[in-house]
N, C-alpha and C. Protein backbone atom coordinates (compact mmCIF):
# COMPACT_ATOMS: atom_id res chain seq x y z
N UNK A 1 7.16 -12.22 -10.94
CA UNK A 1 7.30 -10.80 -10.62
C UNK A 1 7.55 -10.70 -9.12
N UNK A 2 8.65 -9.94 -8.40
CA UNK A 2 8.80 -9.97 -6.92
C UNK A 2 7.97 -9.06 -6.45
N UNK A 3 7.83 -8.97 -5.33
CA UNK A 3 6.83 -8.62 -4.52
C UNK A 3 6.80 -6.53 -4.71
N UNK A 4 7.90 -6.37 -5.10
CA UNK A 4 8.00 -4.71 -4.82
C UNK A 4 7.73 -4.33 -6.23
N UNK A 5 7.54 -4.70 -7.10
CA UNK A 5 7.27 -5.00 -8.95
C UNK A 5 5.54 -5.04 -8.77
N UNK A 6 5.34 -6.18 -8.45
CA UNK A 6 3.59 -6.69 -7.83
C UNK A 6 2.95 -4.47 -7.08
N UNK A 7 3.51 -5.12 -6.35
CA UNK A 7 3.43 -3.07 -5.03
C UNK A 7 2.94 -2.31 -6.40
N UNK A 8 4.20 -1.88 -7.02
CA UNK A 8 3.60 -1.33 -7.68
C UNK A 8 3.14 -1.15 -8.85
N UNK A 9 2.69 -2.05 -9.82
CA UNK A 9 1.73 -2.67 -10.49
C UNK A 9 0.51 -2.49 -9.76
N UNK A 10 -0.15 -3.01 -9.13
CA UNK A 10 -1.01 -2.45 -8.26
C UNK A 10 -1.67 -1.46 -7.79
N UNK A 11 -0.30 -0.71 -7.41
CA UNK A 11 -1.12 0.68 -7.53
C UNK A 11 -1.01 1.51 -8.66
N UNK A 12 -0.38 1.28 -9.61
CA UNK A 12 -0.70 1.94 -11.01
C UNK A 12 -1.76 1.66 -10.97
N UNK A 13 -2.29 0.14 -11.06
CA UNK A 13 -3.64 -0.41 -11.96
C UNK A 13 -4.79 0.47 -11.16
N UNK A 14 -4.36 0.95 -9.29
CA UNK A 14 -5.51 1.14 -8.77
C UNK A 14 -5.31 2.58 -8.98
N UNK A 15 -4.54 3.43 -9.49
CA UNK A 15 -4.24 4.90 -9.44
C UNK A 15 -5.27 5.16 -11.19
N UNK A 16 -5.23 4.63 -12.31
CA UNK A 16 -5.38 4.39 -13.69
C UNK A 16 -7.29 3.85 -13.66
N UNK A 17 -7.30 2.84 -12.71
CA UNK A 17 -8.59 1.96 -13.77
C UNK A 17 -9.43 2.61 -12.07
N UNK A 18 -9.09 2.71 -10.97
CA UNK A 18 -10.44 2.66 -9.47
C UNK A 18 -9.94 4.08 -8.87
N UNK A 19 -9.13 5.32 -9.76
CA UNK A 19 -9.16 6.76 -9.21
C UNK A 19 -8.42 6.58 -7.85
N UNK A 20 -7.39 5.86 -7.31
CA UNK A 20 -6.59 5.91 -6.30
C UNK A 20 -6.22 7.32 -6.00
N UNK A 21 -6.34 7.76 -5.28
CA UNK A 21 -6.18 9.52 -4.44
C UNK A 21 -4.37 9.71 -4.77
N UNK A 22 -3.85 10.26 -5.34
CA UNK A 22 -2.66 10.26 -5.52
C UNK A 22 -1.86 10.37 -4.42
N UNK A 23 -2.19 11.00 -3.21
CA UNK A 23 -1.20 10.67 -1.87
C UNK A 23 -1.07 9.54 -0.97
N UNK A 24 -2.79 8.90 -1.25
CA UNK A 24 -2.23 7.48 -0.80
C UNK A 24 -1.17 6.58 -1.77
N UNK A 25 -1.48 6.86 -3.19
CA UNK A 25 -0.30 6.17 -3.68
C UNK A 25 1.18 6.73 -3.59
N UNK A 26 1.93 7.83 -3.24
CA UNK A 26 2.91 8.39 -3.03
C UNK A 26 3.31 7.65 -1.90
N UNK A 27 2.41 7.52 -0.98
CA UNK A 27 2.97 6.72 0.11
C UNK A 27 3.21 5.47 -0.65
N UNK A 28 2.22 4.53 -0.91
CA UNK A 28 2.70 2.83 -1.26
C UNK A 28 3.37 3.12 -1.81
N UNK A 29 4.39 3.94 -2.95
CA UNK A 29 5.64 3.98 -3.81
C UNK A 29 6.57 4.46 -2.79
N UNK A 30 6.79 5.15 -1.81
CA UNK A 30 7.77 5.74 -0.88
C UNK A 30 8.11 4.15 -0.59
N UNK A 31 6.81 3.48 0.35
CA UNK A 31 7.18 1.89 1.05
C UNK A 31 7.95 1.36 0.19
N UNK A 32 7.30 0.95 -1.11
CA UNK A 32 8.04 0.18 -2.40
C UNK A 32 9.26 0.64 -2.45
N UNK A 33 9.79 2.42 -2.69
CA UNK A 33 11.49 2.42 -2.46
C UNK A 33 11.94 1.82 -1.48
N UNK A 34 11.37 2.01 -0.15
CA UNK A 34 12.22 2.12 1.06
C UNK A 34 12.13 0.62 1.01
N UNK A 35 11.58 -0.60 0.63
CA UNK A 35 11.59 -1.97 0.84
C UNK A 35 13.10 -2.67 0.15
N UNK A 36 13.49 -1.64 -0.95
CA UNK A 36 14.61 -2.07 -1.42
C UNK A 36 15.87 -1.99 -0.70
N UNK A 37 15.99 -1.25 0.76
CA UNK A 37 17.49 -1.25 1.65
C UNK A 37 16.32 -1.68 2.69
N UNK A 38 15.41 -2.36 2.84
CA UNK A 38 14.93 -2.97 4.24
C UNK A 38 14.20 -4.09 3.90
N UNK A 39 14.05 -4.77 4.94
CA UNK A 39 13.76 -6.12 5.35
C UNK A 39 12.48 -6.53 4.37
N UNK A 40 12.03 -7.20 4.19
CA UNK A 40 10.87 -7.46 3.07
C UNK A 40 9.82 -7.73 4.23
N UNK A 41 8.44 -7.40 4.28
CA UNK A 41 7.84 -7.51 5.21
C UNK A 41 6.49 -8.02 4.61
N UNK A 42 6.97 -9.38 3.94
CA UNK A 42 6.17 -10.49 3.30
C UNK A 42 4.34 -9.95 3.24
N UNK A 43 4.00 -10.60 4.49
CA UNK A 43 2.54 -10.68 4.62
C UNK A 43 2.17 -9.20 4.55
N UNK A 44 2.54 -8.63 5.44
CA UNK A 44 1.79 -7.15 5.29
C UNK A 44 2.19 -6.72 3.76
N UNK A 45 2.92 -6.79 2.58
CA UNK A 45 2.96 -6.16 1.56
C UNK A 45 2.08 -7.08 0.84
N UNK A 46 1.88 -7.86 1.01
CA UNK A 46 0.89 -9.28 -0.17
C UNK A 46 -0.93 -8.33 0.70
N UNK A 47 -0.66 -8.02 2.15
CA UNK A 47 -2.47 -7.48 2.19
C UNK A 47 -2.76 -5.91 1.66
N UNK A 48 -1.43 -5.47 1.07
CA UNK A 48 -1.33 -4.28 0.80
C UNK A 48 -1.57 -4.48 -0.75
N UNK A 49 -1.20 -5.16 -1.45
CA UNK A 49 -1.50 -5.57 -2.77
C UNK A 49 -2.56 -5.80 -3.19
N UNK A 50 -3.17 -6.75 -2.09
CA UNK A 50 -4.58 -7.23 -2.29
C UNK A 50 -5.47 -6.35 -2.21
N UNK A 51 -5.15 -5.63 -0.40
CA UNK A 51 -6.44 -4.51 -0.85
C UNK A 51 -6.30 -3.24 -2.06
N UNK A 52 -5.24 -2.99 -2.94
CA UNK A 52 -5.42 -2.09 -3.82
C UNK A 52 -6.06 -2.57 -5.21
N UNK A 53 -5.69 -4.06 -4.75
CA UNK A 53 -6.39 -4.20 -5.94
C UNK A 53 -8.24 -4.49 -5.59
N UNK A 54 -8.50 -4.09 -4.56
CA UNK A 54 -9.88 -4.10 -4.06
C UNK A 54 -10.55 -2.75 -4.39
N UNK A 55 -9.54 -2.12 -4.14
CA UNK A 55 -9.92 -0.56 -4.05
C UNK A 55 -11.01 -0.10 -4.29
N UNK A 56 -11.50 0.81 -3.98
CA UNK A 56 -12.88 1.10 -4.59
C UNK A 56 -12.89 2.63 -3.86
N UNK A 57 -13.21 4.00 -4.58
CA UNK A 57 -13.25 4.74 -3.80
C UNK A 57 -14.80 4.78 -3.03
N UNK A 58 -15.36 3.87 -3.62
CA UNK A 58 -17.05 4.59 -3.00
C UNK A 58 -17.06 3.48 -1.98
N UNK A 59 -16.26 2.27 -1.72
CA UNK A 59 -15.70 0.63 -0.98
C UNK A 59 -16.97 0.74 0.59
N UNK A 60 -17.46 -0.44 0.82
CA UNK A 60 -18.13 -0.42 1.35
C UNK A 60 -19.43 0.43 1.95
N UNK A 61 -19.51 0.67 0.34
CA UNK A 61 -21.31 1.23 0.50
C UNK A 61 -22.23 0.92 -0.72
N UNK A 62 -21.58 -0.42 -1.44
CA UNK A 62 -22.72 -0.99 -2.39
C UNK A 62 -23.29 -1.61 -1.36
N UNK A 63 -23.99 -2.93 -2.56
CA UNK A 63 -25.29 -3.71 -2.12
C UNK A 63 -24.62 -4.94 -1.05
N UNK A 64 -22.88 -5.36 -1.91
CA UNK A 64 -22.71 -6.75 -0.76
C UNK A 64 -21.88 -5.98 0.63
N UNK A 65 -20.83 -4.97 0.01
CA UNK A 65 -20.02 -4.11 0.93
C UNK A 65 -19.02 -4.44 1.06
N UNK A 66 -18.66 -5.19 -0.54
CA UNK A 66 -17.14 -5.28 -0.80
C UNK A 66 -16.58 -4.28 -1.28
N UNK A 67 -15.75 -4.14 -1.11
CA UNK A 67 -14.47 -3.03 -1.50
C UNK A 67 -13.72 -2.49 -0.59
N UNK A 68 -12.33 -1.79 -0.73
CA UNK A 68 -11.32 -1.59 0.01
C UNK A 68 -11.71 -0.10 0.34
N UNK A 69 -11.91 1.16 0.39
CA UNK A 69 -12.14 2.53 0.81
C UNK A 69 -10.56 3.22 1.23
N UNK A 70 -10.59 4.63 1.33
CA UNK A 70 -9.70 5.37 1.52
C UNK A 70 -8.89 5.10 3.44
N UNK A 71 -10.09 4.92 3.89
CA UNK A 71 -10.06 4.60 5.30
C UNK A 71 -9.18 2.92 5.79
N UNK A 72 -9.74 2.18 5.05
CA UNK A 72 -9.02 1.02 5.12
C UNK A 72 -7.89 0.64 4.47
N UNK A 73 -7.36 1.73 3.04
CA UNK A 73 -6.09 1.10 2.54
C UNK A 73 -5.65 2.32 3.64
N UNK A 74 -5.44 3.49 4.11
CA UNK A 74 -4.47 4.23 4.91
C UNK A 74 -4.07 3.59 6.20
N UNK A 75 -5.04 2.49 6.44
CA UNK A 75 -4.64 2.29 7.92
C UNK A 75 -3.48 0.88 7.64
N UNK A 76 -3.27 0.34 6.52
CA UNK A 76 -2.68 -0.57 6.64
C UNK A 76 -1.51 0.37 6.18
N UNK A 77 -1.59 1.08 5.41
CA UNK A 77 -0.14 1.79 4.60
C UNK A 77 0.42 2.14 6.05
N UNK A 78 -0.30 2.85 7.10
CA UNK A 78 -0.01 3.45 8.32
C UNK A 78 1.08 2.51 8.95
N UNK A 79 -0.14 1.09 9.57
CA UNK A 79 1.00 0.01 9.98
C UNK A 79 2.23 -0.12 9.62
N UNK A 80 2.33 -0.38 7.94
CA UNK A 80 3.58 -0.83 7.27
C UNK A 80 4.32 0.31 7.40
N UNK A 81 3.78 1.48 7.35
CA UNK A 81 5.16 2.61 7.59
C UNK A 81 5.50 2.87 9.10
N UNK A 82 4.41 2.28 9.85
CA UNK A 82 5.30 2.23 11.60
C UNK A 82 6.50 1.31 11.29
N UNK A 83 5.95 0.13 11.31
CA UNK A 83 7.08 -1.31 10.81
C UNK A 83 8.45 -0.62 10.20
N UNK A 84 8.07 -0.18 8.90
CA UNK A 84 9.41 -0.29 8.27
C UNK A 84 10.50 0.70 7.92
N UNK A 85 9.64 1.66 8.80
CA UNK A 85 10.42 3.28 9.15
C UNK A 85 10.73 3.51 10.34
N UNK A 86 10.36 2.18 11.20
CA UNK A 86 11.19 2.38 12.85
C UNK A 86 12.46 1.31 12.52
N UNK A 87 12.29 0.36 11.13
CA UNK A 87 13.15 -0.37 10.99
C UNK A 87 14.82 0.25 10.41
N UNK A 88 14.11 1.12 10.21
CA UNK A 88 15.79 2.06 9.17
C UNK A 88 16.55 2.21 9.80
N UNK A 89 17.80 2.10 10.31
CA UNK A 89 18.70 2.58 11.09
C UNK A 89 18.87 4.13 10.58
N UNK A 90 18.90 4.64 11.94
CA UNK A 90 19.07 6.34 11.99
C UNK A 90 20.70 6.72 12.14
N UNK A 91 20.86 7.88 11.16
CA UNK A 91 21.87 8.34 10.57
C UNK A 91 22.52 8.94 12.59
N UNK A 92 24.14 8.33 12.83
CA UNK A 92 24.61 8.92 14.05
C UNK A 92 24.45 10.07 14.19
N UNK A 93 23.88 10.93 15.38
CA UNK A 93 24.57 12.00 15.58
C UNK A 93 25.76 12.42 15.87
C-alpha cells in the first residue's frame, strides 16, 4: 500500500474506531490530496501515520501516558502543511 493509501487508511481507522475531531482529519486528507502533485515528504508522513494511529482523544492522561492527543497530532499536521504548502509553486501574477 503507498504511503498516501496508508494517510488515509489511518485516518479513517482513527476518524471510525478513536473519534478523530473531523477537522483535524480534513486537514490530513487536504495533505493526502496535495501529496499527489508534490514531493513525497517520506518521514514526516510515516510520523503522521503513526501518531493517528496512536490517537487517543483523552492521549496522555492515562496511567502510562501513552497516546497521541488533539494537541500533538495538530502540531505535526501544522509542520507538514508549512513544508508542503510553501512547496506548491504559486499561480503567476
Amino acid at each position: 500500500m503507498d504511503l498516501i493509501n496508508r494517510l488515509n487508511a489511518a485516518t479513517l481507522t482513527a476518524q471510525q474506531e478513536d473519534d478523530l475531531p473531523d477537522f483535524l482529519a480534513a486537514r490530513v486528507y487536504a495533505i493526502a490530496e496535495q501529496l499527489t502533485a508534490s514531493p513525497v515528504f517520506q518521514v514526516e508522513i510515516e510520523e503522521l501515520i503513526e501518531q493517528l494511529s496512536l490517537y487517543d482523544t483523552y492521549g496522555q492522561t492515562g496511567y502510562i501516558g501513552m497516546g497521541v492527543n488533539n494537541y500533538i497530532l495538530e502540531g505535526t499536521i501544522v509542520r507538514i502543511e508549512k513544508k508542503l504548502f510553501n512547496c506548491v509553486p504559486r499561480a503567476k501574477e
